[in-house]
Protein backbone atom coordinates (compact mmCIF):
# COMPACT_ATOMS: atom_id res chain seq x y z
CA UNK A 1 -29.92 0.52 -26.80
CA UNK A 2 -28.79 -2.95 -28.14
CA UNK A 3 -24.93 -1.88 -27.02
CA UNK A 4 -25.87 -0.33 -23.34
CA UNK A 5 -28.12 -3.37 -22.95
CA UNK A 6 -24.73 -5.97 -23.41
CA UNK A 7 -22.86 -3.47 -21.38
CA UNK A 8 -25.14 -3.83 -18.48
CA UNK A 9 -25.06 -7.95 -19.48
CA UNK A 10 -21.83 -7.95 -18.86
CA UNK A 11 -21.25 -5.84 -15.79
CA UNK A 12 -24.20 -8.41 -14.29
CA UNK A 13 -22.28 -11.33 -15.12
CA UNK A 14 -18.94 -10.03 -14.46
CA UNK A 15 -20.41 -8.96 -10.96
CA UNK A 16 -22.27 -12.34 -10.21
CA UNK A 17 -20.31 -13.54 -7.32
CA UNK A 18 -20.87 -10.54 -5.55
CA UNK A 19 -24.43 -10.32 -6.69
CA UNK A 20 -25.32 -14.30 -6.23
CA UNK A 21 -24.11 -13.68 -2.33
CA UNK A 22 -26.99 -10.60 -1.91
CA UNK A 23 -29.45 -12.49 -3.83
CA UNK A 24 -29.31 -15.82 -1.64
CA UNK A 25 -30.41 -13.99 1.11
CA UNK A 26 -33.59 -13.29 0.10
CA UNK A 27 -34.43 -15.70 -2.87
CA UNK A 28 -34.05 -19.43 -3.61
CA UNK A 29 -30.85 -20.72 -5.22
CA UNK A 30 -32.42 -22.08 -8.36
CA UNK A 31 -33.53 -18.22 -8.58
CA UNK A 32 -29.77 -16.79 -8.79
CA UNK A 33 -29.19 -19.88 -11.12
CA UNK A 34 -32.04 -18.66 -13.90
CA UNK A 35 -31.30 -14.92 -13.62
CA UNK A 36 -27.73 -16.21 -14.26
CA UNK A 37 -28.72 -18.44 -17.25
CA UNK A 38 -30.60 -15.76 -18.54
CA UNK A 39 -28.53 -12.53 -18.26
CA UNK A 40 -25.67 -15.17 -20.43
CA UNK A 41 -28.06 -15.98 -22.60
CA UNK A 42 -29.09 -12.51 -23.38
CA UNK A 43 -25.40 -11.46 -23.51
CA UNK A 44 -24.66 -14.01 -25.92
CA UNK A 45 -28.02 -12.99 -28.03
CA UNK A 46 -26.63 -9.40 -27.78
CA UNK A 47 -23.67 -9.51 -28.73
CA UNK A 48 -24.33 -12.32 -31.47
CA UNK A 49 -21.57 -12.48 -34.51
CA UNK A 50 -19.87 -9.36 -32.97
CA UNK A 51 -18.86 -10.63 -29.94
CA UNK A 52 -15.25 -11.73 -29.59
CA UNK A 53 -14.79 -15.63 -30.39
CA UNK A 54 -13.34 -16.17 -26.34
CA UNK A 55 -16.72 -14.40 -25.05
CA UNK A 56 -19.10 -16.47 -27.16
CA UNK A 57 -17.23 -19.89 -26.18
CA UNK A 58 -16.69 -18.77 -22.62
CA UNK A 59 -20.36 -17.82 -22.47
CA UNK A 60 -21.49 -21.02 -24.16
CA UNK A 61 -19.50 -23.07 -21.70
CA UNK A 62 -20.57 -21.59 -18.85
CA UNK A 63 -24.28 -21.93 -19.60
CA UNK A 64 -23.56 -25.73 -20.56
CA UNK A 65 -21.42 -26.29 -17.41
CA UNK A 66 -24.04 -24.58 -15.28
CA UNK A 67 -27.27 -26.31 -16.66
CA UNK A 68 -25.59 -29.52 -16.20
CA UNK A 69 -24.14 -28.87 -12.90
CA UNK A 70 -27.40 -28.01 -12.28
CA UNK A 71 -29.16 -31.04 -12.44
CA UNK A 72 -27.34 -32.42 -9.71
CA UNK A 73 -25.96 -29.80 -7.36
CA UNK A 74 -27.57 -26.37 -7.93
CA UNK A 75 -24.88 -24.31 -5.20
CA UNK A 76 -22.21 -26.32 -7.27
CA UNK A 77 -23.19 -24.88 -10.40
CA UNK A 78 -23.88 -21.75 -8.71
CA UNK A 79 -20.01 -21.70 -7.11
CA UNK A 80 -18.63 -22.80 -10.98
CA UNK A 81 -19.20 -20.64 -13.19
CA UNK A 82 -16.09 -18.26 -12.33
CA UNK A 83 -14.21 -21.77 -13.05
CA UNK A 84 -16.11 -22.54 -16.37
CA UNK A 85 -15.55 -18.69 -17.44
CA UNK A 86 -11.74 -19.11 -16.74
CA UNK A 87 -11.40 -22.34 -18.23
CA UNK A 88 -13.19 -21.24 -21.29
CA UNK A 89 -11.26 -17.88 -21.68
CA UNK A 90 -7.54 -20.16 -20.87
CA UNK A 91 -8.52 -22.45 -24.07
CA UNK A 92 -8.57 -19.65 -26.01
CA UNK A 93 -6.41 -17.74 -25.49
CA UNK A 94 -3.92 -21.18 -25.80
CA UNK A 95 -5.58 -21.96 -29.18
CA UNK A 96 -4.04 -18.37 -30.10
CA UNK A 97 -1.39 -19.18 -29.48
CA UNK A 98 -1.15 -22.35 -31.57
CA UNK A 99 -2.87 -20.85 -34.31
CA UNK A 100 -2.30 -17.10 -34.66
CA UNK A 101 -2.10 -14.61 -34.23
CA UNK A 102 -2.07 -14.74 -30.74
CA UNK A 103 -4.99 -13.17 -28.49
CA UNK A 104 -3.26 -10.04 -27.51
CA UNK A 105 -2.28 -9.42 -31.35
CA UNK A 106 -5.70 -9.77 -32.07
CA UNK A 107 -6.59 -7.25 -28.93
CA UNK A 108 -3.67 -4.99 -30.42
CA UNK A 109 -4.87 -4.76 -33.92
CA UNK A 110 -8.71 -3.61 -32.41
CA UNK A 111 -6.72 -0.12 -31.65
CA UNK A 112 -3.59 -0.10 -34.18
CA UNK A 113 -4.43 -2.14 -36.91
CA UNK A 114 -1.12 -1.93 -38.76
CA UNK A 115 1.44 -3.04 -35.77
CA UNK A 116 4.94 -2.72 -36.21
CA UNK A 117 6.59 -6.30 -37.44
CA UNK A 118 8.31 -6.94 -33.61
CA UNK A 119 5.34 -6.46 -32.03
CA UNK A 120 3.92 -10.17 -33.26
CA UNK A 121 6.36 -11.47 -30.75
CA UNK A 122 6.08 -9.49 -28.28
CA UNK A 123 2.41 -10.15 -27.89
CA UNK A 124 2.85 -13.95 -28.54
CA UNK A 125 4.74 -13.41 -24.92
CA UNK A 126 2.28 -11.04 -23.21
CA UNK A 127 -0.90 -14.04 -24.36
CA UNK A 128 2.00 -16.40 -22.79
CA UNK A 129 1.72 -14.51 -19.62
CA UNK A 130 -1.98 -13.84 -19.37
CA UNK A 131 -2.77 -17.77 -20.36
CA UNK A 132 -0.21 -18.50 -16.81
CA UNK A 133 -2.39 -15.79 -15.19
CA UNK A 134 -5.85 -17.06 -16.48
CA UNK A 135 -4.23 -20.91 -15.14
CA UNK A 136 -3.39 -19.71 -11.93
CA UNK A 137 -6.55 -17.75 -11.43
CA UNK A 138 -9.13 -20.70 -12.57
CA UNK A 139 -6.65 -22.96 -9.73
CA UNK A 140 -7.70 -20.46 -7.06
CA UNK A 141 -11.15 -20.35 -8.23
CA UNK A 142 -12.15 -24.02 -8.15
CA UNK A 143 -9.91 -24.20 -4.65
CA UNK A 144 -12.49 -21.76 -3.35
CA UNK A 145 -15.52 -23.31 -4.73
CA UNK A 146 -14.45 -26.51 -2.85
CA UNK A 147 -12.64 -25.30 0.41
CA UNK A 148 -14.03 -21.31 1.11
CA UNK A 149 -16.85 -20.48 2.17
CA UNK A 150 -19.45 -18.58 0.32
CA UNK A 151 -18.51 -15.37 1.18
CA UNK A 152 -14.44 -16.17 0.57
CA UNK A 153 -15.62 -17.19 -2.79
CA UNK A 154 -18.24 -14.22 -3.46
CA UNK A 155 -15.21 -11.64 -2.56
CA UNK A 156 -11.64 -13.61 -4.61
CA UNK A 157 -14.32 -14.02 -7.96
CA UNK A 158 -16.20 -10.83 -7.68
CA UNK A 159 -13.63 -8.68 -6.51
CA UNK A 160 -9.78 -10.06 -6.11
CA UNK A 161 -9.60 -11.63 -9.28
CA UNK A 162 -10.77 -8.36 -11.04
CA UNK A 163 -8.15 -6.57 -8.92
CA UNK A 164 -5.38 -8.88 -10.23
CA UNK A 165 -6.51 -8.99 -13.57
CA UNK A 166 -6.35 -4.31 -13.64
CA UNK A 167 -3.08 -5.11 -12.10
CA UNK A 168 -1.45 -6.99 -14.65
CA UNK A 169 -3.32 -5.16 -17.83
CA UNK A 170 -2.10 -1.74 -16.38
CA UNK A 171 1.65 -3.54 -15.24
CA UNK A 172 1.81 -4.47 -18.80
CA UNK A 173 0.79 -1.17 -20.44
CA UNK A 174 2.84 1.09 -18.32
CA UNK A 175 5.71 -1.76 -19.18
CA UNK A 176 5.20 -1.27 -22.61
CA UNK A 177 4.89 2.31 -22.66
CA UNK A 178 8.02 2.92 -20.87
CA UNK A 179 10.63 0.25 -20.10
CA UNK A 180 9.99 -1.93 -22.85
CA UNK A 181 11.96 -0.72 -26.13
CA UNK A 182 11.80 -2.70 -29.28
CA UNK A 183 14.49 -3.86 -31.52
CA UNK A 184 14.69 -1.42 -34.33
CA UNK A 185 14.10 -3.23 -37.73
């Protein structure tokens, strides 16, 4: 129950644009901002010491970021936390990369524990790749939080940036699966 609860968590949160757009017609702002707050919260609670060090600091930043935004411009906050959640998730995965093993090893090891010895730097350069993507992506979000309008915003963080995201973890896999041949040891 505990798991399908943080499952539905994180669809929620990982849907929020989209679902802060619906809910704005019909409720008041600081409404969106406290079912927000809360489903993050709950997520965090959830998923507690299991939860994956870039989720609990991404999660904890965005609450902090949020709640302080808060206090002085509620859509603000509202519009950030797709920028908070990308900024958190970029300093990790560039603090993998300074002190190992990098986030995609880490990733890697979840389903093959015992990697082959070329694969360290091969997934040092795939976190390389995704910490550009995660950069370029937080860029586009804060442009939109300042220069699109609601719905713009609502559709590249709720939808596009998901879209580009499958992309390149799907690019990557089918790259690795069959163009990408390692240096025999």
């Amino acid at each position: 129950m505990k798991r399908l609860a943080s499952i539905l968590l994180g669809g929620l949160t990982i849907l929020y644009p989209l679902i802060a757009v619906a809910m704005l017609r019909h409720v008041p702002i600081y409404i969106v901002l406290i079912v927000l707050l809360v489903a993050l919260g709950l997520r965090l609670w959830l998923g507690g010491k299991s939860a994956p060090f870039s989720i609990i600091l991404a999660s904890i930043s965005a609450i902090t970021g949020i709640s302080v935004t808060a206090i002085f411009d509620q859509e603000l906050s509202l519009r950030l936390y797709p920028v908070f959640m990308a900024g958190a998730m970029l300093v990790a995965f560039l603090v993998s990369l300074i002190r190992g093993p990098s986030m995609i090893e880490r990733f890697a090891r979840l389903a093959e524990p015992e990697l082959p010895d070329h694969a360290s730097g091969y997934t040092y350069k795939v976190t390389v790749v995704w910490c550009a993507f995660i950069a370029i992506n937080l860029v586009i979000a804060l442009w939109t939080v300042f220069y699109a309008s609601m719905e713009v915003w609502s559709i590249y963080n709720g939808l596009i940036a998901y879209v580009l995201m499958a992309v390149l973890f799907i690019g990557e896999l089918v790259f690795r699966k069959f163009i990408w041949k390692p240096k025999e040891s």
